[in-house]
Protein backbone atom coordinates (compact mmCIF):
# COMPACT_ATOMS: atom_id res chain seq x y z
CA UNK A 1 45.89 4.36 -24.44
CA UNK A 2 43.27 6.98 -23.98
CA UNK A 3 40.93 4.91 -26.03
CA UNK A 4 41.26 2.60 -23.81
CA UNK A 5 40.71 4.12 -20.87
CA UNK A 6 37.87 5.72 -22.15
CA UNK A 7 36.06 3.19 -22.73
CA UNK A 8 36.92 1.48 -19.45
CA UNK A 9 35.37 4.45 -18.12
CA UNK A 10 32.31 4.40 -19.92
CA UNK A 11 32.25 0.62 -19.18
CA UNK A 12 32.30 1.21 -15.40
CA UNK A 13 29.54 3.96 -15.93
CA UNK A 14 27.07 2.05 -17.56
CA UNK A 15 28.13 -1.01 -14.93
CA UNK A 16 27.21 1.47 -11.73
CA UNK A 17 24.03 2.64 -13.66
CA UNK A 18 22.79 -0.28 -14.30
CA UNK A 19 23.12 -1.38 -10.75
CA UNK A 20 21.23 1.75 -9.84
CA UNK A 21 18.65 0.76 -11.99
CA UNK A 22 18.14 -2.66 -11.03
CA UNK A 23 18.06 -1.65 -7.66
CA UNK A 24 14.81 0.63 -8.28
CA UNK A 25 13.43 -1.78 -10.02
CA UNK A 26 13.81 -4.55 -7.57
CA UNK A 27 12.31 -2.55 -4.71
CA UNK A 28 9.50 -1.36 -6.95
CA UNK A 29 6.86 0.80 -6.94
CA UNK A 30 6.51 3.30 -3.98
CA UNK A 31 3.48 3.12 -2.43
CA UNK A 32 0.18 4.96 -3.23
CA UNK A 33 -1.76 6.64 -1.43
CA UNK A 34 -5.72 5.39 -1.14
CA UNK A 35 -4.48 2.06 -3.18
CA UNK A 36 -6.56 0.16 -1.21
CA UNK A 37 -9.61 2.12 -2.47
CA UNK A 38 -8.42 1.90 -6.15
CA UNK A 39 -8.52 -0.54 -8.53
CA UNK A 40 -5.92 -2.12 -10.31
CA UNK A 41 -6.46 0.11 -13.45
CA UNK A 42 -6.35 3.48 -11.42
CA UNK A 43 -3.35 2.14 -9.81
CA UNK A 44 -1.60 1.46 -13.16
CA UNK A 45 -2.66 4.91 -14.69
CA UNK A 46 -1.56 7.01 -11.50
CA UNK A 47 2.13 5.33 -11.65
CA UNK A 48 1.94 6.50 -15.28
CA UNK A 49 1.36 10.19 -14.94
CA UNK A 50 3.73 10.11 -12.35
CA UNK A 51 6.26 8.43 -14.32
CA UNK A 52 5.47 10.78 -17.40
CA UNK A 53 5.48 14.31 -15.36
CA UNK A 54 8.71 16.20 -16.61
CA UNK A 55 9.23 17.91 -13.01
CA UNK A 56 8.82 16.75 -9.48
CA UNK A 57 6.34 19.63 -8.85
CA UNK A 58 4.02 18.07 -11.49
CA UNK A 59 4.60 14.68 -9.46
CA UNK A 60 3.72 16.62 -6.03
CA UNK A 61 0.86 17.87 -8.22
CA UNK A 62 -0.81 14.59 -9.66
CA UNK A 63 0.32 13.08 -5.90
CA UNK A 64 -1.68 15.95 -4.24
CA UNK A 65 -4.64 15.41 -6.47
CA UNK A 66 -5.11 11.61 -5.86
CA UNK A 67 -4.44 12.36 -1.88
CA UNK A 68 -7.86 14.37 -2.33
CA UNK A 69 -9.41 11.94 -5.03
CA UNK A 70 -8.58 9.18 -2.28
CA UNK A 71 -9.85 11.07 0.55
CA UNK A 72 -13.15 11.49 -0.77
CA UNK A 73 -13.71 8.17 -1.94
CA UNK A 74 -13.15 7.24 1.44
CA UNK A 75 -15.90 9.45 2.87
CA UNK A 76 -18.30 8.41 1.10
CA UNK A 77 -17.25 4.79 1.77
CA UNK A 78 -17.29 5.37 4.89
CA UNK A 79 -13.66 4.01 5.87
CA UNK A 80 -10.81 5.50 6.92
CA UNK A 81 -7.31 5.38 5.42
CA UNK A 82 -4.61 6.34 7.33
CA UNK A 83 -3.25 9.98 6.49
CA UNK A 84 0.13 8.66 4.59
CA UNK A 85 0.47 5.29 2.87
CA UNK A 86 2.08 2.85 4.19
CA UNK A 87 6.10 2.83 4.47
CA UNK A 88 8.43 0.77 2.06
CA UNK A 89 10.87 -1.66 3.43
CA UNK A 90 14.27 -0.02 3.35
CA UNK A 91 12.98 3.77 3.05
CA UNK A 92 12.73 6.03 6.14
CA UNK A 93 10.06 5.20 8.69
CA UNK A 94 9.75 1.24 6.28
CA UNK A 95 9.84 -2.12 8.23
CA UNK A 96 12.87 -4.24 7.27
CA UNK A 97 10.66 -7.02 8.35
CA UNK A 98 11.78 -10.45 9.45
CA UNK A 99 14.55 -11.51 9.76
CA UNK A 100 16.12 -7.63 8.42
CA UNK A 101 18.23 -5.12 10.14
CA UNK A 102 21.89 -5.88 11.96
CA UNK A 103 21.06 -9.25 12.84
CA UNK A 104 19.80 -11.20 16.07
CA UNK A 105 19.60 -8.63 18.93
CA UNK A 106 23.16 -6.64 18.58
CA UNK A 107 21.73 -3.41 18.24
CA UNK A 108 24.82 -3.08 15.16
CA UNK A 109 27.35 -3.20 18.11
CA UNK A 110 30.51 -6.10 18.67
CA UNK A 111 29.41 -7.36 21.79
């Protein structure tokens, strides 16, 4: 019996991480500061050093860097870029877009 339930349990654990997972991954990466000035290469190498820093003051670290990076590139460009990039769909201050939220003018309330 414990056997079983055991591995029930691990079942149901790798089941709710895998939905975790596939959650990330279907939303993607976040967005990047200055991507607009980059190109594709530069984008794909600054996900990896963020992926591969071991704590999330390296990330703020390698983030902080390209913020600068960015900010320069911009200057001598002469553009602007706005001073965050822009919000995800689904994440604080992110657009559900349309046709998203609580549905056709409710407000999320019974009426």
């Amino acid at each position: 019996m414990l056997k079983k339930t055991m591995r029930v349990t691990t079942l149901a654990a790798l089941t709710s991480l895998m939905v975790l997972v596939s959650g990330a991954w279907a939303q993607g990466p976040a967005p990047i500061y200055g991507s607009q000035l980059m190109t594709q290469q530069e984008r794909n190498e600054y996900q990896t050093r963020l992926r591969a820093a071991k704590t999330a003051e390296e990330r703020e670290r390698i983030m902080a860097e390209n913020h600068g990076r960015m900010e320069e590139r911009a200057r001598q460009r002469g553009v602007t870029i706005p001073d965050e990039p822009p919000a995800r769909a689904g994440r604080p201050g992110g657009s559900m877009g349309p046709g998203g939220g609580m549905g056709s003018g409710g407000g999320g309330r019974n009426r």
